[in-house]
Each structure stands twice: as C-alpha cells, then as structure tokens.
PDB file of N, CA and C in Angstrom:
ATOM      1  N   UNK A   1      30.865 -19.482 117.457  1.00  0.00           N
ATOM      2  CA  UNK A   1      30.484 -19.891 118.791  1.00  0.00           C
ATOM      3  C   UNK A   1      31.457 -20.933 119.314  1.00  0.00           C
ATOM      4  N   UNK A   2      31.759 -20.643 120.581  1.00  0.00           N
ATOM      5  CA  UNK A   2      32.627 -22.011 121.042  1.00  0.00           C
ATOM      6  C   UNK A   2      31.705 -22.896 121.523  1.00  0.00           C
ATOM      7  N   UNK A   3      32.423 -24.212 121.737  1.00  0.00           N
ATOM      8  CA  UNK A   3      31.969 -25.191 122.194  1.00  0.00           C
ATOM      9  C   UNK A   3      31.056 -25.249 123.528  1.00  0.00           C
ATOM     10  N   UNK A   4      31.382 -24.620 124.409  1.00  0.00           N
ATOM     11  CA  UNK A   4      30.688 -24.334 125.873  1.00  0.00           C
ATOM     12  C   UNK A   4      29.242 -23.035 125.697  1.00  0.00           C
ATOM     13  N   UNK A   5      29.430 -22.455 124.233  1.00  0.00           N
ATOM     14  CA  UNK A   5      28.533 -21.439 123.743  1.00  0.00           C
ATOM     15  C   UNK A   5      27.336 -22.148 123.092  1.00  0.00           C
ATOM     16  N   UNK A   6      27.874 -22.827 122.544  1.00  0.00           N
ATOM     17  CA  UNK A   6      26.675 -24.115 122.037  1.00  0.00           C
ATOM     18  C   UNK A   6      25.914 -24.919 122.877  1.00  0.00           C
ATOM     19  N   UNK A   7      26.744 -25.366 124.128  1.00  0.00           N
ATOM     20  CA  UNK A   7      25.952 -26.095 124.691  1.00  0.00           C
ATOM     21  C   UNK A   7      25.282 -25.733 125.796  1.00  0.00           C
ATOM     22  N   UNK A   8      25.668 -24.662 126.536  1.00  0.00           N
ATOM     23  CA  UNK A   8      24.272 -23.337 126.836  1.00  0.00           C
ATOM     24  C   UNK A   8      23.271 -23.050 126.198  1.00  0.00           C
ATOM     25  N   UNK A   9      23.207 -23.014 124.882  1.00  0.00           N
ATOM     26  CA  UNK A   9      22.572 -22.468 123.526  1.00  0.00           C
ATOM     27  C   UNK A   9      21.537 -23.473 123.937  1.00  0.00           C
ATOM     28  N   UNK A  10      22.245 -25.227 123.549  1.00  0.00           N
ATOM     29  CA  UNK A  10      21.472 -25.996 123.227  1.00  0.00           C
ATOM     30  C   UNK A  10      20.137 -26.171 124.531  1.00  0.00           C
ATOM     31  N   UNK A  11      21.394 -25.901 125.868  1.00  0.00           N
ATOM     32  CA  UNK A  11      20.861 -26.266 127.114  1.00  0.00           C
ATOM     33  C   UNK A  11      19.392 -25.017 127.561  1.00  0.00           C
ATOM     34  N   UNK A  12      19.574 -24.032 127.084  1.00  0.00           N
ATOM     35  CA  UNK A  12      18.527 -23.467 127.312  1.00  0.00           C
ATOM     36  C   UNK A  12      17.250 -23.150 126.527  1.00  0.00           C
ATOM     37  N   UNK A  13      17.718 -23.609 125.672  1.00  0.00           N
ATOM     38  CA  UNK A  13      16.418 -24.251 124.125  1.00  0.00           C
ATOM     39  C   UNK A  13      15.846 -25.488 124.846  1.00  0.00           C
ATOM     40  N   UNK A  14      16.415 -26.344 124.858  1.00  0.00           N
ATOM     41  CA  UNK A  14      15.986 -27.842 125.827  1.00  0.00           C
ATOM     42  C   UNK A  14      14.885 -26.983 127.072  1.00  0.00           C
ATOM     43  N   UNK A  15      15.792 -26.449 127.867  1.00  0.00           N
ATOM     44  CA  UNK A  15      14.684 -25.914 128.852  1.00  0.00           C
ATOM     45  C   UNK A  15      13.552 -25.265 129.075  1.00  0.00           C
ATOM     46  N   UNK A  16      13.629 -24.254 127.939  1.00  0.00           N
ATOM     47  CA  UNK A  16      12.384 -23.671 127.505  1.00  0.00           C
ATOM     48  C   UNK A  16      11.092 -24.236 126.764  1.00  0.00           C
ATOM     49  N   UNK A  17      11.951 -25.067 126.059  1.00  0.00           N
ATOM     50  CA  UNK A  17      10.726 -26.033 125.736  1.00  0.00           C
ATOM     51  C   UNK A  17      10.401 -27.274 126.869  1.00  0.00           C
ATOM     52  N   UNK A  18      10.920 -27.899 127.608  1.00  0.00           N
ATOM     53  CA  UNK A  18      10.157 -28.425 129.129  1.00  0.00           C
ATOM     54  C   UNK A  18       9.418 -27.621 129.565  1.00  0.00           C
ATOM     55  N   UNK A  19       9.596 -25.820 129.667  1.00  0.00           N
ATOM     56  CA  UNK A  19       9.220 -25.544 130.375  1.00  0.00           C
ATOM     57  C   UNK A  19       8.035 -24.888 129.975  1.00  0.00           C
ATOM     58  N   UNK A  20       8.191 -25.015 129.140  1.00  0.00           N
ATOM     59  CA  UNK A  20       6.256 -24.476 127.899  1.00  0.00           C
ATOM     60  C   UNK A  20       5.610 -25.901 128.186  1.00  0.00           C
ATOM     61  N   UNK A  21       6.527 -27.007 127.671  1.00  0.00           N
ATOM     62  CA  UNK A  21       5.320 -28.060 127.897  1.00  0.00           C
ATOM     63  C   UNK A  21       4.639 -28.332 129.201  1.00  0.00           C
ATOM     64  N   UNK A  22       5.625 -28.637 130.076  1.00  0.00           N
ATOM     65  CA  UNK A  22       4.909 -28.929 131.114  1.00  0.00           C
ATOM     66  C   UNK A  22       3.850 -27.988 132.572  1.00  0.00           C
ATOM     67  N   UNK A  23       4.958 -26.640 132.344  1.00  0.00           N
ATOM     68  CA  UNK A  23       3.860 -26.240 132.841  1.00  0.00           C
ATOM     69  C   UNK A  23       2.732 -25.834 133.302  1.00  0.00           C
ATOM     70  N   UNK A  24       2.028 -26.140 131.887  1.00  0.00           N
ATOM     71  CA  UNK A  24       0.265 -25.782 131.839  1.00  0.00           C
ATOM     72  C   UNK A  24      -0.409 -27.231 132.877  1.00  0.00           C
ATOM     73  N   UNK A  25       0.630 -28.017 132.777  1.00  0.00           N
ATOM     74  CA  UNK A  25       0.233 -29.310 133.672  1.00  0.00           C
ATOM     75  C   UNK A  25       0.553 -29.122 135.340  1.00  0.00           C
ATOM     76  N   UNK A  26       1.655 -27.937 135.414  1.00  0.00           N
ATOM     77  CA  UNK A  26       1.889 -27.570 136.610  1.00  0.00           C
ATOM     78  C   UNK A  26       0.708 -27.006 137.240  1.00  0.00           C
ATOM     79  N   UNK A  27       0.358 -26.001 136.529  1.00  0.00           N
ATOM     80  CA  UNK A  27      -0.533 -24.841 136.867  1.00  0.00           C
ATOM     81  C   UNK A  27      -2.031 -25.099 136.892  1.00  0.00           C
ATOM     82  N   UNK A  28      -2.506 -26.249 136.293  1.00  0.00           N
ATOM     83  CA  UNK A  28      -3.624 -26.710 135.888  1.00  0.00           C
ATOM     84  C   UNK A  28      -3.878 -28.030 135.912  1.00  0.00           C
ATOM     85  N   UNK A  29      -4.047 -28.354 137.250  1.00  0.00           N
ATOM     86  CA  UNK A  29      -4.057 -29.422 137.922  1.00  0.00           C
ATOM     87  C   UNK A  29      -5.241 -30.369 137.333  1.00  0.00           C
ATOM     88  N   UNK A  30      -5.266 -31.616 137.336  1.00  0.00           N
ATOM     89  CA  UNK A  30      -6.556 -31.861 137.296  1.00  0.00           C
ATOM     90  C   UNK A  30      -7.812 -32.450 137.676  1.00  0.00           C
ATOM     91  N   UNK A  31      -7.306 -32.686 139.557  1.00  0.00           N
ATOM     92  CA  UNK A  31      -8.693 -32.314 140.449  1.00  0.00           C
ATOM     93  C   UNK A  31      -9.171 -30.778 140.140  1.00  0.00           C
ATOM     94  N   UNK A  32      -8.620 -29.868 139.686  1.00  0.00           N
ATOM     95  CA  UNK A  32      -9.090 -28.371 139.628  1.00  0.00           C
ATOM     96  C   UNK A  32      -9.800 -28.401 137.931  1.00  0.00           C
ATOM     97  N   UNK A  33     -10.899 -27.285 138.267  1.00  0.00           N
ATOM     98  CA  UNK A  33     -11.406 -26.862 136.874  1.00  0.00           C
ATOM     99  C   UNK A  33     -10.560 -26.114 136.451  1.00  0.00           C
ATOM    100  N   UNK A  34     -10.367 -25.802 134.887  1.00  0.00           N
ATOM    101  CA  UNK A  34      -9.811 -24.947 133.909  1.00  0.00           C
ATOM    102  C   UNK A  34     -10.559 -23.647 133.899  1.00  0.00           C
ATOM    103  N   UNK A  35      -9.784 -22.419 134.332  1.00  0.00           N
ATOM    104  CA  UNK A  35     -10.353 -21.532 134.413  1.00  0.00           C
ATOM    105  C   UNK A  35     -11.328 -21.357 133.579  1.00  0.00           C
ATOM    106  N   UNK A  36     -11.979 -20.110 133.460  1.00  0.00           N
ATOM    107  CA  UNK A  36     -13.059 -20.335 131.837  1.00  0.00           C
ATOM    108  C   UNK A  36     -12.179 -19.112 130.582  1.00  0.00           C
ATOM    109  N   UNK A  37     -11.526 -18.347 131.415  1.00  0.00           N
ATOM    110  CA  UNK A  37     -10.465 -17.603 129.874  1.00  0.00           C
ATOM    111  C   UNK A  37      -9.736 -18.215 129.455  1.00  0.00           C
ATOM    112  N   UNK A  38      -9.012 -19.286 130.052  1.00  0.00           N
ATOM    113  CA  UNK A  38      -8.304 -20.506 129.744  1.00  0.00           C
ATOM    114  C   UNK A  38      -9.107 -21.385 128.548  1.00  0.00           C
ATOM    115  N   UNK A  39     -10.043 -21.420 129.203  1.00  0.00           N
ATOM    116  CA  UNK A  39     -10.815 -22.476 127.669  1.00  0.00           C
ATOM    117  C   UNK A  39     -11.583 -21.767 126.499  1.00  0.00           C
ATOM    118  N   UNK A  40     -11.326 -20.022 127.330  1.00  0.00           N
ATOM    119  CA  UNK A  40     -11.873 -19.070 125.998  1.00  0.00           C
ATOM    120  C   UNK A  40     -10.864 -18.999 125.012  1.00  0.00           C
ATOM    121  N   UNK A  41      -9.565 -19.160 125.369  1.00  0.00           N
ATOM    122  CA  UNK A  41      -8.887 -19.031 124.345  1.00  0.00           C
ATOM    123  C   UNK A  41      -8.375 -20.162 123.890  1.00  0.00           C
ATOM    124  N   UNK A  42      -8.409 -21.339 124.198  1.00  0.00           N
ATOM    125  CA  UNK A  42      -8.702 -22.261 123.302  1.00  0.00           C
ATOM    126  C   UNK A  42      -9.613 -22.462 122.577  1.00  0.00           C
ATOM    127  N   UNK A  43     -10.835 -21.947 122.783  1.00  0.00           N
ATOM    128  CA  UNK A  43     -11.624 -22.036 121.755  1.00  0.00           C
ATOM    129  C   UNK A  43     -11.112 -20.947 120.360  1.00  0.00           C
ATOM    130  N   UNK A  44     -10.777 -19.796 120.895  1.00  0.00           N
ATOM    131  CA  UNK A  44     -10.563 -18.592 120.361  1.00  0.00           C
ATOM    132  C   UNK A  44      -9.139 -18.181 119.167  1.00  0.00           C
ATOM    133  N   UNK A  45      -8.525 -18.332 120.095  1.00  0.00           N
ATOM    134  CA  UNK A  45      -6.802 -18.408 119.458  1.00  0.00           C
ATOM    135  C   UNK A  45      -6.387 -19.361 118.288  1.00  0.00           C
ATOM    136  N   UNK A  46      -6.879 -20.388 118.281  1.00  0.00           N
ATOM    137  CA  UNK A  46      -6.905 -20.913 116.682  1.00  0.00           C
ATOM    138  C   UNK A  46      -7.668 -20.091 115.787  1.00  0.00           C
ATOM    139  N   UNK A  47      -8.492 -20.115 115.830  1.00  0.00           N
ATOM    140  CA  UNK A  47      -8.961 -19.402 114.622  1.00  0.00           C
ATOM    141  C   UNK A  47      -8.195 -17.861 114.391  1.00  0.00           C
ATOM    142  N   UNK A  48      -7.784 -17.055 115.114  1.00  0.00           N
ATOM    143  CA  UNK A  48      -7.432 -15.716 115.380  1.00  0.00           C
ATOM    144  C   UNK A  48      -5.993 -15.981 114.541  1.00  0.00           C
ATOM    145  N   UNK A  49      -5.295 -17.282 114.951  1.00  0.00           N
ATOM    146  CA  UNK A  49      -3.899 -17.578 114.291  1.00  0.00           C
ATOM    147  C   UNK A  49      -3.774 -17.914 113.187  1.00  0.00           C
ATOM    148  N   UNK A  50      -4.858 -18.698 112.936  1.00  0.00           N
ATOM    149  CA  UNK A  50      -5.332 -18.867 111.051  1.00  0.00           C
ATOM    150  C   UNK A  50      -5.365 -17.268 110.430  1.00  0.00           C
ATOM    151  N   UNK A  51      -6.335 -16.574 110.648  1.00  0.00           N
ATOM    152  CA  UNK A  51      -6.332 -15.425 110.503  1.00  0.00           C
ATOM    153  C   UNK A  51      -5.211 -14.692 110.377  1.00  0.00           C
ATOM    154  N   UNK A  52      -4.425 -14.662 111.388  1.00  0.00           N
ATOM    155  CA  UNK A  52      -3.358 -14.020 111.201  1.00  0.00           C
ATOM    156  C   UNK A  52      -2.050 -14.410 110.049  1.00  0.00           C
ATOM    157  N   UNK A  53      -2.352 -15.790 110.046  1.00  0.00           N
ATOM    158  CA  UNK A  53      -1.564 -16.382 108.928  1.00  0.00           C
ATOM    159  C   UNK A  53      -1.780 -15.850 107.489  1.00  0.00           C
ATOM    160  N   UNK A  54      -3.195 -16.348 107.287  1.00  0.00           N
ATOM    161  CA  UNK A  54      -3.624 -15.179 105.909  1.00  0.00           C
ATOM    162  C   UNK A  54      -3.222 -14.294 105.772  1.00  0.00           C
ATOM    163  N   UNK A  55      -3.534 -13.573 106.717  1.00  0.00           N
ATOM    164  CA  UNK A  55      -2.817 -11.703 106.444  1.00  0.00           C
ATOM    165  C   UNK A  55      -1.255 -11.801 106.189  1.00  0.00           C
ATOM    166  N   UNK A  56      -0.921 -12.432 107.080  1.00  0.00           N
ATOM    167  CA  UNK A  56       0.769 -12.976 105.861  1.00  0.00           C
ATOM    168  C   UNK A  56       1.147 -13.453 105.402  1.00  0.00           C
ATOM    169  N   UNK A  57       0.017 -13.871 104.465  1.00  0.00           N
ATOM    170  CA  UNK A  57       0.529 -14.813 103.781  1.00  0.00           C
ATOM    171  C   UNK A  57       0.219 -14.036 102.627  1.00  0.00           C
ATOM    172  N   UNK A  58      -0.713 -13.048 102.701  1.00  0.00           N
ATOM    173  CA  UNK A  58      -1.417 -12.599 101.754  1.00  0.00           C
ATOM    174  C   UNK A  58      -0.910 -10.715 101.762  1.00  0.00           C
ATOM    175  N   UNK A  59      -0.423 -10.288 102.440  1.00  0.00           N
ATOM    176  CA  UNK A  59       0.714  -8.688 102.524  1.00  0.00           C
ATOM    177  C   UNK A  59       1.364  -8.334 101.222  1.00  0.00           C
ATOM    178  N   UNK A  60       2.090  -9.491 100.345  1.00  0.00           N
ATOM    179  CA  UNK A  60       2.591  -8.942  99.524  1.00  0.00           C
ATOM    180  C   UNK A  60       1.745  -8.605  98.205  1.00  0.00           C
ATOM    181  N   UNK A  61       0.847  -9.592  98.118  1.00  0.00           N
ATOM    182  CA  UNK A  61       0.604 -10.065  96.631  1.00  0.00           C
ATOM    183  C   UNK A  61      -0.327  -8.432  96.016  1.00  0.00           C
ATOM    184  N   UNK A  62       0.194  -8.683  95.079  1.00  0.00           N
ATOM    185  CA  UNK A  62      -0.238  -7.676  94.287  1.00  0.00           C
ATOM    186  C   UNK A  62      -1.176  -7.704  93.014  1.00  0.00           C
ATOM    187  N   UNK A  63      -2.507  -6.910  93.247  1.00  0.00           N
ATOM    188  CA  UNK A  63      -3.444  -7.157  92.311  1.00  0.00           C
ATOM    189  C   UNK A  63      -3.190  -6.562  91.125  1.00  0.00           C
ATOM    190  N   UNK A  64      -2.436  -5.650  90.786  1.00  0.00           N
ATOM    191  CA  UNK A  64      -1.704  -4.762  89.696  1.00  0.00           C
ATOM    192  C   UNK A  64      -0.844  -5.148  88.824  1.00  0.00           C
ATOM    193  N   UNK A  65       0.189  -6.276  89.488  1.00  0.00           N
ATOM    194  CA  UNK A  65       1.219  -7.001  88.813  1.00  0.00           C
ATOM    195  C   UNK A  65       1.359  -8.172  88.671  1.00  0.00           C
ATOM    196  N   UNK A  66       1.854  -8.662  87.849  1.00  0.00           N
ATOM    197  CA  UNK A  66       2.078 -10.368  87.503  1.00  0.00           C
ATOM    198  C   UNK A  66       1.352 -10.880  86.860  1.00  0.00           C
ATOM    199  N   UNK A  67       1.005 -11.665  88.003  1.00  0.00           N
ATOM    200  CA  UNK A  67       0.305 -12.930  87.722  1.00  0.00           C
ATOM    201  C   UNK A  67      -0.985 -11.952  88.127  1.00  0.00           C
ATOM    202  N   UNK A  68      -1.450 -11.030  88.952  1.00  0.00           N
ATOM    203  CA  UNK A  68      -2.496 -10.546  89.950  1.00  0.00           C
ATOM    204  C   UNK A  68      -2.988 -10.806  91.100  1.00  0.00           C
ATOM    205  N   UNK A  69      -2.195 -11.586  91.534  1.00  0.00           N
ATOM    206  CA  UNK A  69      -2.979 -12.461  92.766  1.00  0.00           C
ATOM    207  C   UNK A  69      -3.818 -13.455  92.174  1.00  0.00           C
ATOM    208  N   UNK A  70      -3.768 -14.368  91.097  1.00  0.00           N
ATOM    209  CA  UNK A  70      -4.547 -15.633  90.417  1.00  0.00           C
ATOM    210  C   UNK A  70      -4.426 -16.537  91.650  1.00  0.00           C
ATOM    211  N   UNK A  71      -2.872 -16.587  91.547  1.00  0.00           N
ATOM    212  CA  UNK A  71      -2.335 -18.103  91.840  1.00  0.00           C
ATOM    213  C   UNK A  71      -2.747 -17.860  93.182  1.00  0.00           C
ATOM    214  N   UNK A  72      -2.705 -17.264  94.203  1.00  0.00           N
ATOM    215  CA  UNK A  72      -3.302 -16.904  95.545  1.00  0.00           C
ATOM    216  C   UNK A  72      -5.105 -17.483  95.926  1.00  0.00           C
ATOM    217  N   UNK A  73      -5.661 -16.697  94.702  1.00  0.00           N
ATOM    218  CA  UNK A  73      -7.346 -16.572  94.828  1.00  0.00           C
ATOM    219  C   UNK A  73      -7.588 -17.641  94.520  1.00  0.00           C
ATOM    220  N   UNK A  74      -6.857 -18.357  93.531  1.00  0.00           N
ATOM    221  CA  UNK A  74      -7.316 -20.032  93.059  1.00  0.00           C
ATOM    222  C   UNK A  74      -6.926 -21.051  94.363  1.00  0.00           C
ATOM    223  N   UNK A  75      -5.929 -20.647  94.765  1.00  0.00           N
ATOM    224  CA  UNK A  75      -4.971 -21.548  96.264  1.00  0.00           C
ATOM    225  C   UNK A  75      -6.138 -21.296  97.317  1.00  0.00           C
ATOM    226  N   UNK A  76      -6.862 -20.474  97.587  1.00  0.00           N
ATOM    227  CA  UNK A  76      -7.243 -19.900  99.007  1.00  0.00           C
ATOM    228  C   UNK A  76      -8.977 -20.667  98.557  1.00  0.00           C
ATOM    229  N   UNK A  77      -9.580 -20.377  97.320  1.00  0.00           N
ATOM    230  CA  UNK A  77     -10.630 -21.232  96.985  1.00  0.00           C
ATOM    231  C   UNK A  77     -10.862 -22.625  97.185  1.00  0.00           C
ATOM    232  N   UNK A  78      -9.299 -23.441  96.747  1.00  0.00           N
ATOM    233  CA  UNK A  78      -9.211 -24.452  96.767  1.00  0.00           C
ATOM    234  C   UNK A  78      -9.124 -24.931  98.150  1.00  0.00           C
ATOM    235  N   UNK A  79      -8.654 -24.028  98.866  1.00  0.00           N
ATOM    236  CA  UNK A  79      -8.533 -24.296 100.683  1.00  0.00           C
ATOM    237  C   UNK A  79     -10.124 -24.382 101.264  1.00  0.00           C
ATOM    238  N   UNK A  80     -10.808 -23.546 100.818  1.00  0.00           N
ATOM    239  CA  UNK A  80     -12.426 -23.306 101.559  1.00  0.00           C
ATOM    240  C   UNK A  80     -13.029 -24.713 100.732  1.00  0.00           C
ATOM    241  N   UNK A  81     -12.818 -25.034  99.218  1.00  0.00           N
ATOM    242  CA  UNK A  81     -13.708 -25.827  99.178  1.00  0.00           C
ATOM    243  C   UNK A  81     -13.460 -27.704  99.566  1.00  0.00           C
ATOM    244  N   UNK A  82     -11.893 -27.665  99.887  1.00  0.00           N
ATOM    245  CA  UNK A  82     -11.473 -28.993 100.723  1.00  0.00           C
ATOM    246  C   UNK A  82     -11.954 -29.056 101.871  1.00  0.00           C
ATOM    247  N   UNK A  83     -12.228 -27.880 102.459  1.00  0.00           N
ATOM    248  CA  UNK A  83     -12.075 -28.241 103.766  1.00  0.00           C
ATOM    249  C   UNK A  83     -13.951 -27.885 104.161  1.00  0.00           C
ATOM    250  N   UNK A  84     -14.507 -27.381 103.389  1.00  0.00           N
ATOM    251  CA  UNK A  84     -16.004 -27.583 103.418  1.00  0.00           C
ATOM    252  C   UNK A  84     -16.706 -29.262 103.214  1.00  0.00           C
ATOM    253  N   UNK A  85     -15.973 -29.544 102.447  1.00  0.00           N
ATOM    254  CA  UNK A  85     -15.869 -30.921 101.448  1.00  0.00           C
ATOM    255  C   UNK A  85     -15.954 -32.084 102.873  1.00  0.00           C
ATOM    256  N   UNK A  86     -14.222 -32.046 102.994  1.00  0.00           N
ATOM    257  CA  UNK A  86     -13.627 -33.101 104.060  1.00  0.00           C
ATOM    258  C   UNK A  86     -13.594 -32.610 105.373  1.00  0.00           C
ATOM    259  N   UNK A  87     -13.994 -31.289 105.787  1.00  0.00           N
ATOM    260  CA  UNK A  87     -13.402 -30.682 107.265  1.00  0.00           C
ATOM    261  C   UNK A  87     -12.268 -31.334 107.793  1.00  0.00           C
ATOM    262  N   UNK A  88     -11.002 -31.288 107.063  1.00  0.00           N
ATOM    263  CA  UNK A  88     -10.298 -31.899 107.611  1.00  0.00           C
ATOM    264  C   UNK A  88      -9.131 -30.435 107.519  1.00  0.00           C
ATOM    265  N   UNK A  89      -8.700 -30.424 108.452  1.00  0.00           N
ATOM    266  CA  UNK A  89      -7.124 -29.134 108.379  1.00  0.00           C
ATOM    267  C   UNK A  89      -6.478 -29.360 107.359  1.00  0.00           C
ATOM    268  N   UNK A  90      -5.845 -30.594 107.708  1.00  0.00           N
ATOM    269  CA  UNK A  90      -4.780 -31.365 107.073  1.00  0.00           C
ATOM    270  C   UNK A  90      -4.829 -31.334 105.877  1.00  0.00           C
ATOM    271  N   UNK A  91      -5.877 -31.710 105.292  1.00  0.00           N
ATOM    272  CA  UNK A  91      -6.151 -32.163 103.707  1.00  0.00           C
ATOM    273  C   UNK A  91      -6.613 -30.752 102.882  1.00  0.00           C
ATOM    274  N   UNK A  92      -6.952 -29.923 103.488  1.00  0.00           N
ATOM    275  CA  UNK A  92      -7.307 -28.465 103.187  1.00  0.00           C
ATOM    276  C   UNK A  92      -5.911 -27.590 102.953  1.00  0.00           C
ATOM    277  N   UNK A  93      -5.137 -27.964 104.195  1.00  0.00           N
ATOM    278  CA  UNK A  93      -4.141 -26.737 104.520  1.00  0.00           C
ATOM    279  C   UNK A  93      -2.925 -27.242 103.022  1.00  0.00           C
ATOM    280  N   UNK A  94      -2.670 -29.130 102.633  1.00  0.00           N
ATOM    281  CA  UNK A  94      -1.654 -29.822 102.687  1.00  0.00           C
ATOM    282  C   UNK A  94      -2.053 -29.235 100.880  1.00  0.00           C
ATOM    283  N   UNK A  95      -3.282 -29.427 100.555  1.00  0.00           N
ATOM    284  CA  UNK A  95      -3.955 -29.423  99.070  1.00  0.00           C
ATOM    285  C   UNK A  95      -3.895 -28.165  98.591  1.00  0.00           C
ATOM    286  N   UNK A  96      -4.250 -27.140  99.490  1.00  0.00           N
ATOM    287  CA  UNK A  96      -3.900 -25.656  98.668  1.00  0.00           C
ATOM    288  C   UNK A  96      -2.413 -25.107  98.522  1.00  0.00           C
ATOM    289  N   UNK A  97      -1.908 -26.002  99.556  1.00  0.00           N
ATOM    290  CA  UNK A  97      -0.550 -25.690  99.532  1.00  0.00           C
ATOM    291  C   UNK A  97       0.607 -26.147  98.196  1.00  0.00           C
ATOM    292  N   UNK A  98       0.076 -27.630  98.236  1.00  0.00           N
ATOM    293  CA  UNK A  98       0.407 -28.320  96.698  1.00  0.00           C
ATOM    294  C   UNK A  98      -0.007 -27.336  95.245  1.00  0.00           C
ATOM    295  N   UNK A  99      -1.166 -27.567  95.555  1.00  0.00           N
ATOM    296  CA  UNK A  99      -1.907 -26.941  94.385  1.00  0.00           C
ATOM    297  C   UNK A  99      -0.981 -25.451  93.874  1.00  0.00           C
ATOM    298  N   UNK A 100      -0.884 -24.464  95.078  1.00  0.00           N
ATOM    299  CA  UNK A 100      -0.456 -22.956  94.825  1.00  0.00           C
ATOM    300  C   UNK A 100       1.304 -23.241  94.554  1.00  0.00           C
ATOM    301  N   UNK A 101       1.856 -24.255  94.816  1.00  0.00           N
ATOM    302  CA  UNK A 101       3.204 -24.396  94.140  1.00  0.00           C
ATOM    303  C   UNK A 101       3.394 -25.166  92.990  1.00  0.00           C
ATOM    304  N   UNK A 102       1.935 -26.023  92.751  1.00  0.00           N
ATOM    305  CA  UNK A 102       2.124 -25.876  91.294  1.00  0.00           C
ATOM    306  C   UNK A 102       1.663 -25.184  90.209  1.00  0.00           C
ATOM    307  N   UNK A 103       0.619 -23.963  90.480  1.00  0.00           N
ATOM    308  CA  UNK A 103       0.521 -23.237  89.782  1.00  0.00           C
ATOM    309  C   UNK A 103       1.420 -21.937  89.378  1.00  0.00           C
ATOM    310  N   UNK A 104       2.121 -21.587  90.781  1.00  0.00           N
ATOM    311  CA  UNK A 104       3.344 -20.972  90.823  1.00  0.00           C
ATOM    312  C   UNK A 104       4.291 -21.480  89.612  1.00  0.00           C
ATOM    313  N   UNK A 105       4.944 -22.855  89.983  1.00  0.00           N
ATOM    314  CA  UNK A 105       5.860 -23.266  89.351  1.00  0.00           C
ATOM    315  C   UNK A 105       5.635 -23.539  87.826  1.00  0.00           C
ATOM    316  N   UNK A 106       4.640 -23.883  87.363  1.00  0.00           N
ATOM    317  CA  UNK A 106       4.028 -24.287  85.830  1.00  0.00           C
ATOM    318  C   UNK A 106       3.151 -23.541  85.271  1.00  0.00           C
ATOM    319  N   UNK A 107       2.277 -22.517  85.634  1.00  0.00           N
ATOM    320  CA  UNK A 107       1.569 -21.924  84.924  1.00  0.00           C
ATOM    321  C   UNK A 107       2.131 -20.430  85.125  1.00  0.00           C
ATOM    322  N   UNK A 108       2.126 -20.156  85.945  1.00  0.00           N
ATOM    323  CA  UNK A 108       2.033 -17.915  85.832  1.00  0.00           C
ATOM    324  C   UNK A 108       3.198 -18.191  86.208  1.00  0.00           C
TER     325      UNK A 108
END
C-alpha cells in the first residue's frame, strides 16, 4: 500500500466508526420516543448474539475424537454456574474462558 493508500484506509475506518456512533443520536432524538422495534431489539439482539456465539464456538468440536468435547462441556458448565452464582457477564464470560485454556493447555 502506498502512503496516500493508507491514509484513505485509515480515513475511512475513522469515519465509519463516527458514523455508527453517532448516528443513532442523530436519528433518535431525545425530546422524541424510541421507536418500540428499536427497544425490541435491544432487548432481543443480545441474547440472539450470545447464541450465535455458541454455535461458533461450538461447530467444530467433536464428540467422537480427542478429548470429546470434555474441555468444552466442563467450560460452558462453568459459564452457567458463574453467572447463576454472580450474574455478572464479565466474571462468567472472563472464568470459563480461563478455565477452558487451562484445561486445554494442561490436562487433554
């Protein structure tokens, strides 16, 4: 890339992200109410994206080979029972995540 290729590059990365952030503030004023599909899918779309994360996170593993999917079923347990525990994302998402790279790395 040349130099003037980069900084187009950079310049329209910069812009696209102004232009995700701010314009939900454009469009959604706030003397005006929030539509109500607007706040359906905030309610909605997190959870749907969690979801979707699982499913890829979870595509390859194989119950036939290896390890069997252990290190997965023990990681994904350990996720439901942190976050039943603490309801916290963070400490759920941060703990199964630890946990499944060290069972990866030291045990199977």
């Amino acid at each position: 890339m040349t130099l003037m290729q980069e900084v187009i590059t950079i310049a329209l990365c910069a812009l696209a992200t102004m232009t995700t952030r701010f314009l939900p503030f454009l469009v959604f004023r706030a003397n005006k109410k929030t539509p109500r599909y607007v706040q359906y899918l905030g309610k909605a779309l997190p959870a749907a994206i969690f979801g979707m994360l699982v499913v890829y996170c979870l595509k390859n593993v194989s119950v036939s080979a290896g390890s069997h999917g252990l290190p997965e079923l023990f990681a994904i347990t350990l996720v439901v029972v942190l976050h039943l525990w603490k309801r916290n994302m963070l400490i759920s998402i941060a703990g199964g995540t630890v946990f499944y790279m060290l069972l990866v790395q030291a045990v199977f």
